[in-house]
PDB file of N, CA and C in Angstrom:
ATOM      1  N   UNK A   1      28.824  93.821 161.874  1.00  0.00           N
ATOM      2  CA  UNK A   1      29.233  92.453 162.124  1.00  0.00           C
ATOM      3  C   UNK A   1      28.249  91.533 161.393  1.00  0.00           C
ATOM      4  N   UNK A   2      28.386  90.391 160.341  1.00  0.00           N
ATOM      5  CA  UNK A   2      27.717  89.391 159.959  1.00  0.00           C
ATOM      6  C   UNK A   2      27.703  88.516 160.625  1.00  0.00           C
ATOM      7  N   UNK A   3      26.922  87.746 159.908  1.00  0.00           N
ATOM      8  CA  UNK A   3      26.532  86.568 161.034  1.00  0.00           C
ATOM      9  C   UNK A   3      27.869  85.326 161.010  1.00  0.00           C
ATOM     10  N   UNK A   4      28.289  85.105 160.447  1.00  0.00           N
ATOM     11  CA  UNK A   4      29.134  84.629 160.781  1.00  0.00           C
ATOM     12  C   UNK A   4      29.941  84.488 161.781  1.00  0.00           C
ATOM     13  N   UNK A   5      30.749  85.886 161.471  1.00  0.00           N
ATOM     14  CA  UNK A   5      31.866  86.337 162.691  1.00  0.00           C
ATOM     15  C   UNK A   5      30.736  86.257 163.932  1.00  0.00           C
ATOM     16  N   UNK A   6      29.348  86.707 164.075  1.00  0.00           N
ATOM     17  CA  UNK A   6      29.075  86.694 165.369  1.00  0.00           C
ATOM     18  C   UNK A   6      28.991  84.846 165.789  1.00  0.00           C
ATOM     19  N   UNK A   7      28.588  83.780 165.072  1.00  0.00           N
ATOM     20  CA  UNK A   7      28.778  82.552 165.339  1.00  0.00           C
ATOM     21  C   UNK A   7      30.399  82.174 165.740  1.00  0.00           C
ATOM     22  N   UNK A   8      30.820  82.591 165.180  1.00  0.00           N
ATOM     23  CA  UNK A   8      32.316  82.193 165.238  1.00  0.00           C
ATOM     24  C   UNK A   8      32.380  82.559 166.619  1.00  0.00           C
ATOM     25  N   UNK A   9      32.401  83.830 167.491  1.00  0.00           N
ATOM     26  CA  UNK A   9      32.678  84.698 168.454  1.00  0.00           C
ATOM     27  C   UNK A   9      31.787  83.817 169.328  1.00  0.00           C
ATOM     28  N   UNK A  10      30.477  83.184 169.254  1.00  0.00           N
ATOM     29  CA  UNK A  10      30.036  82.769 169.635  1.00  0.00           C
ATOM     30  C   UNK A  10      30.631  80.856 170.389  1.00  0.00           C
ATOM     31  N   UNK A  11      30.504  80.819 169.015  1.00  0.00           N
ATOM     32  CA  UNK A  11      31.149  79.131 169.220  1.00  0.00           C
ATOM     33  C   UNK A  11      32.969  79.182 170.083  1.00  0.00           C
ATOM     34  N   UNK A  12      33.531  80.243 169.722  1.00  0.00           N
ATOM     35  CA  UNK A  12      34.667  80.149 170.747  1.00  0.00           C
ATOM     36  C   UNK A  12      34.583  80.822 171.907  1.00  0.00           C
ATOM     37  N   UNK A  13      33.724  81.248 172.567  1.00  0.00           N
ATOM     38  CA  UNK A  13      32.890  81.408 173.518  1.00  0.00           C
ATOM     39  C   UNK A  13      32.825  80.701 174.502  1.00  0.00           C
ATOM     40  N   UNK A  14      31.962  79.327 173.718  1.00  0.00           N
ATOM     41  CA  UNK A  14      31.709  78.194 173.764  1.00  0.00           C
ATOM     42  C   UNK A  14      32.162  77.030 174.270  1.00  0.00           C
ATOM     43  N   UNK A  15      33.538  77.292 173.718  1.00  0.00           N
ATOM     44  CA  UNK A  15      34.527  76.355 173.889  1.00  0.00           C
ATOM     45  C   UNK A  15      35.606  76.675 174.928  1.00  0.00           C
ATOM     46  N   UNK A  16      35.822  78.408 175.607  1.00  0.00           N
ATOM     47  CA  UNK A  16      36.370  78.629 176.404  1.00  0.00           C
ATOM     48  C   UNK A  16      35.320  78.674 178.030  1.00  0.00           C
ATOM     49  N   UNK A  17      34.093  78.488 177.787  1.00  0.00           N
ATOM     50  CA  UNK A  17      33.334  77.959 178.789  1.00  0.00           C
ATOM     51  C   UNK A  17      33.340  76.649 179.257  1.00  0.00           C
ATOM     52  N   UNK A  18      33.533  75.798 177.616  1.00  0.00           N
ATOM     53  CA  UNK A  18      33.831  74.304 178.137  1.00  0.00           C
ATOM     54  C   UNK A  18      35.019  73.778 179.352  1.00  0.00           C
ATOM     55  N   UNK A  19      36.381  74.721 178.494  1.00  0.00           N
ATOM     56  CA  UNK A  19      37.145  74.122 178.998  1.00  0.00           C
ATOM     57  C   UNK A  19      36.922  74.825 181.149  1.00  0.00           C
ATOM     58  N   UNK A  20      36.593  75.704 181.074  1.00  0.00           N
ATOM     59  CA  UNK A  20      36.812  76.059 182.248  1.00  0.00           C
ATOM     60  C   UNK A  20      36.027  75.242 183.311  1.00  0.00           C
ATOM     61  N   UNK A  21      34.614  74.761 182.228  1.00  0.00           N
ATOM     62  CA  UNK A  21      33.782  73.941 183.370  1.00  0.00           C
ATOM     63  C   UNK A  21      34.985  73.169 183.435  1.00  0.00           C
ATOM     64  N   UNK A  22      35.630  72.085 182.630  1.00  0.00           N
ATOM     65  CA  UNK A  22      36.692  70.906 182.862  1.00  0.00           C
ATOM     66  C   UNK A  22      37.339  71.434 183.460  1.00  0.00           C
ATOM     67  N   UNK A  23      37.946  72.615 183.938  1.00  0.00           N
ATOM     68  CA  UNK A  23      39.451  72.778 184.575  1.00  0.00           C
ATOM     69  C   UNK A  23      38.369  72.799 186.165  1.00  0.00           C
ATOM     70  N   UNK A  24      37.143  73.067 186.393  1.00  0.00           N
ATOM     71  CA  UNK A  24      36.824  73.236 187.762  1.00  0.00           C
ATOM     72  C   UNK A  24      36.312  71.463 188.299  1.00  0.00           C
ATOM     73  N   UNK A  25      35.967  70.818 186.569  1.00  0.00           N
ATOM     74  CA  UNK A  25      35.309  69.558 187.684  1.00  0.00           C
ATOM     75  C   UNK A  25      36.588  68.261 187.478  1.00  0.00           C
ATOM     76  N   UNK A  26      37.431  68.081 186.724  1.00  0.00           N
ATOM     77  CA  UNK A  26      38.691  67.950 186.572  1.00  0.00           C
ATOM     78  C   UNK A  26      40.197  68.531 186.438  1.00  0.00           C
ATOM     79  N   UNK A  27      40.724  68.864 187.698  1.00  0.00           N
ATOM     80  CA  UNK A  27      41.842  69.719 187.606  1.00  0.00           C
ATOM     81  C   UNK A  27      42.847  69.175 186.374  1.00  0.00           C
ATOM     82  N   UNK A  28      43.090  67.837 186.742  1.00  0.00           N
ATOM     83  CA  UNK A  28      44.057  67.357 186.110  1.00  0.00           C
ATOM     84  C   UNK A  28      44.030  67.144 184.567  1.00  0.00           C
ATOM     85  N   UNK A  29      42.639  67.434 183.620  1.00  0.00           N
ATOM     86  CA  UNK A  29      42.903  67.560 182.523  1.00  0.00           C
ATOM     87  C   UNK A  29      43.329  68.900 182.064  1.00  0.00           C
ATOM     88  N   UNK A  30      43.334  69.790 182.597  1.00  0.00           N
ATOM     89  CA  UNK A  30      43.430  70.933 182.304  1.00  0.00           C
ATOM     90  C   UNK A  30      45.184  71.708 182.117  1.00  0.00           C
ATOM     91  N   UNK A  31      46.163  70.709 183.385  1.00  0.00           N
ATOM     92  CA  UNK A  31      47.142  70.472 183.159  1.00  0.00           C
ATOM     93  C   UNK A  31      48.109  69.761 181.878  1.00  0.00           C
ATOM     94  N   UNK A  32      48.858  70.324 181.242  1.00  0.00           N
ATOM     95  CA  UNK A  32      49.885  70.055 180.297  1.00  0.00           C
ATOM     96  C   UNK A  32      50.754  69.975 179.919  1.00  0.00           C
ATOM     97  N   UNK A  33      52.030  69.584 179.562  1.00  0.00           N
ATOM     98  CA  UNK A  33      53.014  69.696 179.695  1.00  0.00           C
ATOM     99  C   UNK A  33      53.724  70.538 178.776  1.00  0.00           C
ATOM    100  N   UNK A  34      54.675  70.826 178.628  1.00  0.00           N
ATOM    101  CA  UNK A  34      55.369  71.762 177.335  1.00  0.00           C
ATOM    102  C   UNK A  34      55.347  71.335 176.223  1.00  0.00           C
ATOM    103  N   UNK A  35      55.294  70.268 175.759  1.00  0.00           N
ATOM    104  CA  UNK A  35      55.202  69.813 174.568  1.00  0.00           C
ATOM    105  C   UNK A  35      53.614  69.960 174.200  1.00  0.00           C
ATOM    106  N   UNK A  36      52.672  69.519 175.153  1.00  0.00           N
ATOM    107  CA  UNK A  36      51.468  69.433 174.621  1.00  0.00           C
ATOM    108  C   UNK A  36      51.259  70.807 174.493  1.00  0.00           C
ATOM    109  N   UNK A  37      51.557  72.116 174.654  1.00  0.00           N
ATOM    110  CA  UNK A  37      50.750  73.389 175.434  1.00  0.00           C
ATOM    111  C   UNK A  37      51.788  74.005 173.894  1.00  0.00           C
ATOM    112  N   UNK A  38      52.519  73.287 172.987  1.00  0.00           N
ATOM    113  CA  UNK A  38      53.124  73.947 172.053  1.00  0.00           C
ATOM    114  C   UNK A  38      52.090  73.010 170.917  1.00  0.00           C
ATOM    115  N   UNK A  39      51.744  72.202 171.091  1.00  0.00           N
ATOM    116  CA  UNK A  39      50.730  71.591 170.121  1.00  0.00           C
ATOM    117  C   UNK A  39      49.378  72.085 170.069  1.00  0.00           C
ATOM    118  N   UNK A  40      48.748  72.923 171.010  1.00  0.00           N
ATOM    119  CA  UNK A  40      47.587  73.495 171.434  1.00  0.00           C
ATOM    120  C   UNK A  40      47.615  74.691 171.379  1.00  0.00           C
ATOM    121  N   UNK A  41      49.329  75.120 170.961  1.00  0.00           N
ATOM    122  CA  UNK A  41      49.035  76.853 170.987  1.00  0.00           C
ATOM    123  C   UNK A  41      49.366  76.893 169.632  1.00  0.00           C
ATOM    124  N   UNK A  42      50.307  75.764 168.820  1.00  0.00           N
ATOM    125  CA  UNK A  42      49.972  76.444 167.679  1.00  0.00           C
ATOM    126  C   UNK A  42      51.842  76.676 166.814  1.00  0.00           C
ATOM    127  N   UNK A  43      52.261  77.151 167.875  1.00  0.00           N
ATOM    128  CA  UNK A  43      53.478  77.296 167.625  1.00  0.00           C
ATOM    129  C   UNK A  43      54.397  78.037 169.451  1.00  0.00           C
ATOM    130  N   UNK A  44      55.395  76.909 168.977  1.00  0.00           N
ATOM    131  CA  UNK A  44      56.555  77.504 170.068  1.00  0.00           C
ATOM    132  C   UNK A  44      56.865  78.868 170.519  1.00  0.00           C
ATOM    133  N   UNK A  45      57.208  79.655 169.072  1.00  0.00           N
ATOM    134  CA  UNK A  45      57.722  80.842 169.926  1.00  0.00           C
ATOM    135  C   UNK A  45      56.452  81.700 170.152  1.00  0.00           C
ATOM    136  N   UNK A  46      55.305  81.459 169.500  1.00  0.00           N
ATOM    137  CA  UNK A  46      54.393  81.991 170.239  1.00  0.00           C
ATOM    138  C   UNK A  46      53.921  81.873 171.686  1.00  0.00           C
ATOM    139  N   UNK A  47      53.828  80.446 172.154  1.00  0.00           N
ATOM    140  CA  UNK A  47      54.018  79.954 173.464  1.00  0.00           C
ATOM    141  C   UNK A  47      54.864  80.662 174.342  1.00  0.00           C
ATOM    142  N   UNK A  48      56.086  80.520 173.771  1.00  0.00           N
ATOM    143  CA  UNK A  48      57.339  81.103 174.881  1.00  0.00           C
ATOM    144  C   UNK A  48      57.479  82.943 174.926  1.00  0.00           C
ATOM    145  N   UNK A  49      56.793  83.382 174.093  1.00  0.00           N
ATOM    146  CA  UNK A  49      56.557  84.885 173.722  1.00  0.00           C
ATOM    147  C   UNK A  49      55.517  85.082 174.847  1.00  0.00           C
ATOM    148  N   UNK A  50      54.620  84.364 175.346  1.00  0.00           N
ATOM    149  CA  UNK A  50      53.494  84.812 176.328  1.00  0.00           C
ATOM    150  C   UNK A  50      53.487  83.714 177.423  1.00  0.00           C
ATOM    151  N   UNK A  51      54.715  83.252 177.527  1.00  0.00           N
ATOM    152  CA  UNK A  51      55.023  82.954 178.729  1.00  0.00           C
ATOM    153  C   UNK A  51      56.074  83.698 179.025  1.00  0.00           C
ATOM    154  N   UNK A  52      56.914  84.549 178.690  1.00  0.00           N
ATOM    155  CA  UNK A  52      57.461  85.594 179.324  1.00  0.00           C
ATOM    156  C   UNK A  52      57.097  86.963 179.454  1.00  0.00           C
ATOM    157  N   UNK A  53      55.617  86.986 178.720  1.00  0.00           N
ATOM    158  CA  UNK A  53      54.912  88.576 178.892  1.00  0.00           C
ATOM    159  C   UNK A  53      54.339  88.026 180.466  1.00  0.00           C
ATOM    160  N   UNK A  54      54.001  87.163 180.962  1.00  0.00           N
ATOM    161  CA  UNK A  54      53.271  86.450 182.059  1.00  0.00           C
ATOM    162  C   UNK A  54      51.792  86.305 181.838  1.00  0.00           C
ATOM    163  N   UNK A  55      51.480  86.154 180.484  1.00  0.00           N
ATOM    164  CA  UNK A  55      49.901  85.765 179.835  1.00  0.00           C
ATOM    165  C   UNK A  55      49.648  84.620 180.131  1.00  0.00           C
ATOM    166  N   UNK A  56      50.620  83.396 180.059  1.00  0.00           N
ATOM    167  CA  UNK A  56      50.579  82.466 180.684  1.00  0.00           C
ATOM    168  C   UNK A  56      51.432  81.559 181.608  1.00  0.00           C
ATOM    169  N   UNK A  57      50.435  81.004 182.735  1.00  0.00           N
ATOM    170  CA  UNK A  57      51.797  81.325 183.859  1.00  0.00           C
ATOM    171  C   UNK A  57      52.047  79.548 184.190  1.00  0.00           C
ATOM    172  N   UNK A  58      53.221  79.440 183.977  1.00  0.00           N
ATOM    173  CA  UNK A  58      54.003  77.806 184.230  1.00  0.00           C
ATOM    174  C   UNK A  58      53.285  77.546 185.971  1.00  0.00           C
ATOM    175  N   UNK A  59      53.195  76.396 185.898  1.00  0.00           N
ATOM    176  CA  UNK A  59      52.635  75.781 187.307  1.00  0.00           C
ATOM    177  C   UNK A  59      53.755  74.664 187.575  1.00  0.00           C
ATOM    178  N   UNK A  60      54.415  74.765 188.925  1.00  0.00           N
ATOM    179  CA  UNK A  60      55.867  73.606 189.172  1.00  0.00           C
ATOM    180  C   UNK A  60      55.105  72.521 190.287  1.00  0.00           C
ATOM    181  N   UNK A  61      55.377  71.226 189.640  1.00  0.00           N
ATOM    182  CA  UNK A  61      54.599  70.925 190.781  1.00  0.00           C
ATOM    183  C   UNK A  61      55.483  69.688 191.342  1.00  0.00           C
ATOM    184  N   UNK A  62      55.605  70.708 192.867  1.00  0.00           N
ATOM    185  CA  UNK A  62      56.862  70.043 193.762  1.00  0.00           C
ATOM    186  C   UNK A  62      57.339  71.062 194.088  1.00  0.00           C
ATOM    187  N   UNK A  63      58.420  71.179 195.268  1.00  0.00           N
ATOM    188  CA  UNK A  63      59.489  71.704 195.321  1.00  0.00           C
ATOM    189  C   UNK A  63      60.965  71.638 194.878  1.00  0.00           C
ATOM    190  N   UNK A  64      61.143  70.720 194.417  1.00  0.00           N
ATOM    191  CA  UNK A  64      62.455  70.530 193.691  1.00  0.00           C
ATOM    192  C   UNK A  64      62.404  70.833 192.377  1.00  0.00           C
ATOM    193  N   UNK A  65      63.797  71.429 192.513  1.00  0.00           N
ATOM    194  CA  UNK A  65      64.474  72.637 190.832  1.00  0.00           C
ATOM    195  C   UNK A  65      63.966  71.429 189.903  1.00  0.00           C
ATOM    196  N   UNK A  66      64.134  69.918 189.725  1.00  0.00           N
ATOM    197  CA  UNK A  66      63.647  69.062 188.201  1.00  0.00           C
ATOM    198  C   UNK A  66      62.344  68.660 188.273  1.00  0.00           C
ATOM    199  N   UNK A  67      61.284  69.414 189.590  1.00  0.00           N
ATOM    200  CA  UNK A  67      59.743  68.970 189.425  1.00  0.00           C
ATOM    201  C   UNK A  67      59.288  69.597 187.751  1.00  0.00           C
ATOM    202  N   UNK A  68      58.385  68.576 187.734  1.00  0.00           N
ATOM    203  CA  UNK A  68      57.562  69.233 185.697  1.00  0.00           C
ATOM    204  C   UNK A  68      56.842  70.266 185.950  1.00  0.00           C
ATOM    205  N   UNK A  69      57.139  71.186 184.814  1.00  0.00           N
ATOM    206  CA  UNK A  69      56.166  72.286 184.937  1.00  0.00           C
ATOM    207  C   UNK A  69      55.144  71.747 183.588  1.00  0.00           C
ATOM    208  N   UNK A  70      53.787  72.740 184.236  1.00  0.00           N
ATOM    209  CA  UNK A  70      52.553  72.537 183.601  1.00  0.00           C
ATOM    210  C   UNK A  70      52.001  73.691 183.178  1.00  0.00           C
ATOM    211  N   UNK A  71      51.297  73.491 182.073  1.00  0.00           N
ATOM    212  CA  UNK A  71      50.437  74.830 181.942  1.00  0.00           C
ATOM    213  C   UNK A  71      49.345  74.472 181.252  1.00  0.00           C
ATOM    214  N   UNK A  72      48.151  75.617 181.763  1.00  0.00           N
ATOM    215  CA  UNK A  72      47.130  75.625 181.553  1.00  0.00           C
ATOM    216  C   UNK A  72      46.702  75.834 180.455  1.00  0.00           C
ATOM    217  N   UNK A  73      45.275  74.415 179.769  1.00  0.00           N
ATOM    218  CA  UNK A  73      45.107  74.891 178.491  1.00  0.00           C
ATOM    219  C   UNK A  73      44.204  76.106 178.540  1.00  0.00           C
ATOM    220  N   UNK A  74      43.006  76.271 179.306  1.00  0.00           N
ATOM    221  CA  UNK A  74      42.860  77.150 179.211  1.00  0.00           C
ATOM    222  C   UNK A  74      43.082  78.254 179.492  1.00  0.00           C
ATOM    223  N   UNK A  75      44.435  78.636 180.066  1.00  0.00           N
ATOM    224  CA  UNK A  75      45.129  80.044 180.023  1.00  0.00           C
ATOM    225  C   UNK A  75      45.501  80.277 178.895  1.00  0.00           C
ATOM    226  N   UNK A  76      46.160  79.287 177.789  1.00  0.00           N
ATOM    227  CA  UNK A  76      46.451  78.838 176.560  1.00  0.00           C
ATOM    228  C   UNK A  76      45.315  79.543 175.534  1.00  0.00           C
ATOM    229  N   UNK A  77      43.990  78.957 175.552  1.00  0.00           N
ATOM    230  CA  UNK A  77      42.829  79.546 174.774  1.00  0.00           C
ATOM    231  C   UNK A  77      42.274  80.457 175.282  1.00  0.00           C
ATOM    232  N   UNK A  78      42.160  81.022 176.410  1.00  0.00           N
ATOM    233  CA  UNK A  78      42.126  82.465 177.147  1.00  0.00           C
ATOM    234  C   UNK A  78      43.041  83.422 176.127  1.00  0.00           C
ATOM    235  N   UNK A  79      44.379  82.961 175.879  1.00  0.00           N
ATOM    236  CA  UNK A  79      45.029  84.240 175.792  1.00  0.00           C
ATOM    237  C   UNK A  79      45.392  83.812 174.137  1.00  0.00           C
ATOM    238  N   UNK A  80      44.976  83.134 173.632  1.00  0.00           N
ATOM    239  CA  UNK A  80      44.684  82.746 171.688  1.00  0.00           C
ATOM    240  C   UNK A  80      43.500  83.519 171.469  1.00  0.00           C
ATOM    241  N   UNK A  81      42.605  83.545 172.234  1.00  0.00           N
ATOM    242  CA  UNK A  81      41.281  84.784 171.960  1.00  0.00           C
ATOM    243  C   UNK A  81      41.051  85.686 172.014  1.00  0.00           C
ATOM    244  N   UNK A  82      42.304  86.189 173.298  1.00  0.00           N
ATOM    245  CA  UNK A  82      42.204  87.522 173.444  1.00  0.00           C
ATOM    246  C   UNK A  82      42.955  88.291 172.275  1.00  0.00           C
ATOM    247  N   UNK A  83      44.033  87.911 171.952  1.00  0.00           N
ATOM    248  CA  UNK A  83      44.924  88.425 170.832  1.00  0.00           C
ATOM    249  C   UNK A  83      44.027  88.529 169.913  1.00  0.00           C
ATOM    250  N   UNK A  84      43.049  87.301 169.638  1.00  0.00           N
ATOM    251  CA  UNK A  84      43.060  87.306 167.970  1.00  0.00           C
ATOM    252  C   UNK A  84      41.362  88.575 168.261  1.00  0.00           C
ATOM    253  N   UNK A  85      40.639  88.840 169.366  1.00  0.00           N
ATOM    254  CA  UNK A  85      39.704  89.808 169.659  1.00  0.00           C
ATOM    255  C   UNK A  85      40.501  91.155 169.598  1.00  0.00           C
ATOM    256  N   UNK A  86      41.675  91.074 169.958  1.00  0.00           N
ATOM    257  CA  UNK A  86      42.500  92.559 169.942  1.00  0.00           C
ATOM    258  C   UNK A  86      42.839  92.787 168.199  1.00  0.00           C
ATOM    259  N   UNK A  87      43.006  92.256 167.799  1.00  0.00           N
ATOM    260  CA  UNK A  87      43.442  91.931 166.318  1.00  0.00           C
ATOM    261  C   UNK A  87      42.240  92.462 165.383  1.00  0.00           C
ATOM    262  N   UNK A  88      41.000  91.709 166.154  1.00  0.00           N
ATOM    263  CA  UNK A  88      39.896  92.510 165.311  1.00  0.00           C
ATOM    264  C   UNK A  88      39.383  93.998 165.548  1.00  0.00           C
ATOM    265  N   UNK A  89      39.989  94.354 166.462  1.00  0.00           N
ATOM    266  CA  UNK A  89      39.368  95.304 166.636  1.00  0.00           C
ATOM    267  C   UNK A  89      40.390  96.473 166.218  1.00  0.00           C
ATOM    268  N   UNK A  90      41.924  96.278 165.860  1.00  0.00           N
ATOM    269  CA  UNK A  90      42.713  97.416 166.016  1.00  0.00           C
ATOM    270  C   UNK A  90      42.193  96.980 163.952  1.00  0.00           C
ATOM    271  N   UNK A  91      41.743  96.374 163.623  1.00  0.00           N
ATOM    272  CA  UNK A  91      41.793  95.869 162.483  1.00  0.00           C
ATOM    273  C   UNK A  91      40.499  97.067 161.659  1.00  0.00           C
ATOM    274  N   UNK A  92      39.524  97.062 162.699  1.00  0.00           N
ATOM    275  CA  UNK A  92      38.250  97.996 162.463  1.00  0.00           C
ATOM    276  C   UNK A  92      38.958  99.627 162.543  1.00  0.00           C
TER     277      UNK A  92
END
């Protein structure tokens, strides 16, 4: 491993520590809506591909069938890291 990739591994690390401190000392930024959670993942059918493996899981908030669903960014960058860590390694 060069130093690089270990900064890289490092700095997104980094950034999935950030967000989690925010999702514990602000719930509500952490919440998103479908449009935003397709701008943050990157692409749609990737989104909707790991929201039906259950990698990432829709949050309804309400009881009624037209309450908004939400999802988590960082379940979002949780599961963008894990792929692209699985990726390196079936890659080695």
């Amino acid at each position: 491993m060069d130093v690089f990739t270990l900064k890289q591994q490092i700095t997104e690390a980094a950034e999935l520590s950030a967000l989690a401190i925010a999702k514990q000392m602000f719930p509500a930024f952490d919440d998103v809506k479908y449009d935003e959670a397709v701008k943050i993942a990157g692409s749609e059918r990737w989104l909707k591909y790991h929201i039906k493996k259950g990698n990432i899981l829709p949050i309804r908030r309400g009881p009624a069938k037209n309450s908004p669903i939400y999802y988590s960014r960082l379940d979002i960058a949780a599961t963008k890291k894990a792929e692209a860590e699985i990726a390196t390694l079936n890659k080695k």
